[in-house]
N, C-alpha and C. Protein backbone atom coordinates (compact mmCIF):
# COMPACT_ATOMS: atom_id res chain seq x y z
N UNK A 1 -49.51 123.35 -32.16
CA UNK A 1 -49.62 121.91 -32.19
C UNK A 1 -48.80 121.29 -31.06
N UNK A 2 -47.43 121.74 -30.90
CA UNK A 2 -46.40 121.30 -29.92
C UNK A 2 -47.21 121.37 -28.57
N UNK A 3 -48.10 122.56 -28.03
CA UNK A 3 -49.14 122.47 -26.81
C UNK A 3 -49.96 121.41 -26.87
N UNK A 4 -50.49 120.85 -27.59
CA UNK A 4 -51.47 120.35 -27.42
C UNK A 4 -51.04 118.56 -27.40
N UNK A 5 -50.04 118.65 -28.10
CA UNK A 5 -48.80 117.10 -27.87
C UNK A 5 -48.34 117.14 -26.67
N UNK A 6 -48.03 117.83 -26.18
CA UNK A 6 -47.52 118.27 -24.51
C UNK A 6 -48.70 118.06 -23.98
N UNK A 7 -50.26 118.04 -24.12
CA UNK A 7 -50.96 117.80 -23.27
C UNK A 7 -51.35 116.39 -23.40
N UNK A 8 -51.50 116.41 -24.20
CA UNK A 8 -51.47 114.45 -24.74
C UNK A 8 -50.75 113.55 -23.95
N UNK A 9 -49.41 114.23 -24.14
CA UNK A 9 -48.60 113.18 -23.16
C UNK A 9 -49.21 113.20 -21.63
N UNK A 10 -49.26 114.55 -21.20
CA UNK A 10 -49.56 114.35 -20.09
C UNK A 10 -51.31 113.78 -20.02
N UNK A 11 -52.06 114.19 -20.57
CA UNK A 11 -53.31 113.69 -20.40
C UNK A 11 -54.15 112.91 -21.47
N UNK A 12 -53.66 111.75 -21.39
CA UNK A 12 -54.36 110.67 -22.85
C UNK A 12 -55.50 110.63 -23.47
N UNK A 13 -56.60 111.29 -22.38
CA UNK A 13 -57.74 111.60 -22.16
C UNK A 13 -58.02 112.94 -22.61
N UNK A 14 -57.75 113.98 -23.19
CA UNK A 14 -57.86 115.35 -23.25
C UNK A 14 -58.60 115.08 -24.47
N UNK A 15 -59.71 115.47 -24.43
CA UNK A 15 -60.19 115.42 -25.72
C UNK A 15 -60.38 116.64 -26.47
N UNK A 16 -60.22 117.90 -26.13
CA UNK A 16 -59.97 118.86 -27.02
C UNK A 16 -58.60 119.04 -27.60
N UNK A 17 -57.53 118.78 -26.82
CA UNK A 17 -56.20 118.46 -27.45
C UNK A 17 -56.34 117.67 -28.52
N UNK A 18 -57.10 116.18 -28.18
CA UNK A 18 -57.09 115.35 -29.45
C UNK A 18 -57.62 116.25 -30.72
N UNK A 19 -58.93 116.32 -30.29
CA UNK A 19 -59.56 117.12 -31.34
C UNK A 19 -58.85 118.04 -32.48
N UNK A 20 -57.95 119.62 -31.27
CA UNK A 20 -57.24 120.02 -32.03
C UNK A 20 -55.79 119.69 -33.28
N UNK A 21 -55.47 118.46 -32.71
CA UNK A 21 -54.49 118.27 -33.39
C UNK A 21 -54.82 117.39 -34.72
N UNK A 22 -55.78 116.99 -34.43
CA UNK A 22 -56.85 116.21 -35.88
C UNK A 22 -57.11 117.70 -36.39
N UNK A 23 -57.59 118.88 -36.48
CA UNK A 23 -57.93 119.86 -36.83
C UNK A 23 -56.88 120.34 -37.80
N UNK A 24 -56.14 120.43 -36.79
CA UNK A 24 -54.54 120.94 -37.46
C UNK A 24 -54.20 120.41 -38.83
N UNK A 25 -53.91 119.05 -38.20
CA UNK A 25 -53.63 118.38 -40.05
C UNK A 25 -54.50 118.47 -40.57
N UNK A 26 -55.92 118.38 -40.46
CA UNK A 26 -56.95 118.41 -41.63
C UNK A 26 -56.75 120.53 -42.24
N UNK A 27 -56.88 121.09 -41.57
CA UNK A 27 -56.59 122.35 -42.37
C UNK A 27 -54.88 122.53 -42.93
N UNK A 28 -54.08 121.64 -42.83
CA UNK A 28 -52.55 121.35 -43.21
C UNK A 28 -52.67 120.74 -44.30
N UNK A 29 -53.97 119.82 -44.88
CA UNK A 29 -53.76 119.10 -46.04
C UNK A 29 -53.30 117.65 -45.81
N UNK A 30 -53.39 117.42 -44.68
CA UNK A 30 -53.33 115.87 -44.32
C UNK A 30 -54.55 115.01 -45.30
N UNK A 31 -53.60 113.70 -45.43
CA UNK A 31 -54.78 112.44 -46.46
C UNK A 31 -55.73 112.45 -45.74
N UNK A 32 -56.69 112.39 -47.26
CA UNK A 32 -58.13 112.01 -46.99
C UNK A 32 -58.44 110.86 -45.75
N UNK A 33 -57.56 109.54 -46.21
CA UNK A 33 -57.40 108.39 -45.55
C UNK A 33 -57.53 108.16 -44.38
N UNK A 34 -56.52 109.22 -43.87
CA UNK A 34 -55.93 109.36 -42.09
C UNK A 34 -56.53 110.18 -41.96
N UNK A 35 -57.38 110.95 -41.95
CA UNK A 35 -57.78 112.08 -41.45
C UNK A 35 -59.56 111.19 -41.13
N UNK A 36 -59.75 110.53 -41.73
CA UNK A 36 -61.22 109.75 -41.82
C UNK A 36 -60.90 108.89 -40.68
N UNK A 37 -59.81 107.92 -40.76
CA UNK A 37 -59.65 107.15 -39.33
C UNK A 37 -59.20 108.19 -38.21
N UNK A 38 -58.77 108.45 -38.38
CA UNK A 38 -58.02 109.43 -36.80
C UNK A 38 -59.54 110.27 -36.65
N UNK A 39 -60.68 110.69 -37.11
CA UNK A 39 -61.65 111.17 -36.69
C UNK A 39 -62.58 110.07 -35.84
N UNK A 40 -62.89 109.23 -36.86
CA UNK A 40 -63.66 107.95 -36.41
C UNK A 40 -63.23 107.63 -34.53
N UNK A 41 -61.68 107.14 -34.98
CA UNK A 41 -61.03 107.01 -33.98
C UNK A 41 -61.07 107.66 -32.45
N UNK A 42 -60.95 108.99 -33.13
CA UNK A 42 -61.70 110.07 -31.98
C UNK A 42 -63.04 110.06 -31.22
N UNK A 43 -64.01 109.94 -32.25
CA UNK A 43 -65.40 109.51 -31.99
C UNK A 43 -65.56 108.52 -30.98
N UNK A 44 -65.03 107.63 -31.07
CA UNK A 44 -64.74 105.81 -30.44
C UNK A 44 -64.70 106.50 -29.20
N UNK A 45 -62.95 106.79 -29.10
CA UNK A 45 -62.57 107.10 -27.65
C UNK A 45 -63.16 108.38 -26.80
N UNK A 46 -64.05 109.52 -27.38
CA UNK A 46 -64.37 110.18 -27.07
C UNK A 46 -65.90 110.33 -26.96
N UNK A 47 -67.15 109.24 -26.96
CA UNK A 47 -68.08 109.61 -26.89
C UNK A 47 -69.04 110.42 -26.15
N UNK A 48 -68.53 110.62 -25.29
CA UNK A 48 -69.25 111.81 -24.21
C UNK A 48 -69.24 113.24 -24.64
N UNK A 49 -68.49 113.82 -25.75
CA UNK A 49 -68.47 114.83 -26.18
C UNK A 49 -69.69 115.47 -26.73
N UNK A 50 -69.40 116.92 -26.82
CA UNK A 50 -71.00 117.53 -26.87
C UNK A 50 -71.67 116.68 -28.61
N UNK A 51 -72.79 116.79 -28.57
CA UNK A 51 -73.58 116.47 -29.85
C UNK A 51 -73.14 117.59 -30.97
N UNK A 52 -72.96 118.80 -30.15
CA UNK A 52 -72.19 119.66 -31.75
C UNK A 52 -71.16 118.96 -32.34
N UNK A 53 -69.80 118.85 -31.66
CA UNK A 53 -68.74 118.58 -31.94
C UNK A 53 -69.68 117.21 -32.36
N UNK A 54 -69.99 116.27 -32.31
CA UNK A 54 -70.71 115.32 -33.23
C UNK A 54 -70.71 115.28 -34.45
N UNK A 55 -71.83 116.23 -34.41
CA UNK A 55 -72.29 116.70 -35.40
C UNK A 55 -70.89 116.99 -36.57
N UNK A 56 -70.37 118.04 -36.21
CA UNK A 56 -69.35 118.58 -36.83
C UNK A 56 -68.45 117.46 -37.32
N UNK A 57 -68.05 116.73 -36.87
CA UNK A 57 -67.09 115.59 -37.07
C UNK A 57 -68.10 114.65 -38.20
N UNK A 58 -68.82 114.17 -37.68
CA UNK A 58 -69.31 113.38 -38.70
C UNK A 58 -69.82 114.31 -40.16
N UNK A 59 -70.26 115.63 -40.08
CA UNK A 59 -70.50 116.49 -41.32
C UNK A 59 -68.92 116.02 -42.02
N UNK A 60 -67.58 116.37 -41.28
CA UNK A 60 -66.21 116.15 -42.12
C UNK A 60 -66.30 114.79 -42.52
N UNK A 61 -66.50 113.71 -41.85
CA UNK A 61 -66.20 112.60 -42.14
C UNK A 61 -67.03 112.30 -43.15
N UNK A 62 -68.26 112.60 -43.61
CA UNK A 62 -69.22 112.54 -44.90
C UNK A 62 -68.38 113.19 -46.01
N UNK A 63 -67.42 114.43 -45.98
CA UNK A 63 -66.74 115.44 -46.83
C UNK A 63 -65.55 114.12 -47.33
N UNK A 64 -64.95 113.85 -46.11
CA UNK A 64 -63.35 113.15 -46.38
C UNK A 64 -64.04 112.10 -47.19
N UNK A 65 -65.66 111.00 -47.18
CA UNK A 65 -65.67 110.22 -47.72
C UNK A 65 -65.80 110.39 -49.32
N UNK A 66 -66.67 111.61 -49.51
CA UNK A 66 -66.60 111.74 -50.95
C UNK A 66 -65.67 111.98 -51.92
N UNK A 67 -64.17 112.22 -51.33
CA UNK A 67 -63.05 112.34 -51.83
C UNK A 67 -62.83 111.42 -52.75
């Protein structure tokens, strides 16, 4: 996680860093709550990303909503 915060800082824009560190807490047991915005969130700032990773994100974000 500490790598991928180190890339953050340096690159605000990294969107697999972002990605991973949303990953992280969601397999850590991070809230339903934050884990639904900080994805969304991701989505926003990251739309150019492939249609899998799309895909994938919004499949979780359907999961986090039925919580």
């Amino acid at each position: 996680m500490n790598y991928y915060k180190k890339t953050l800082n340096t690159n605000s824009n990294h969107a697999e860093a972002a990605y991973q560190i949303i990953a992280i807490k969601d397999y850590h047991g991070q809230s339903p709550t934050v884990l639904l915005k900080e994805y969304q969130d991701y989505l926003e700032k990251f739309p150019n990303i492939s249609n899998q990773r799309k895909q994938l994100i919004a499949n979780r974000i359907n999961q986090l909503e039925e919580k």
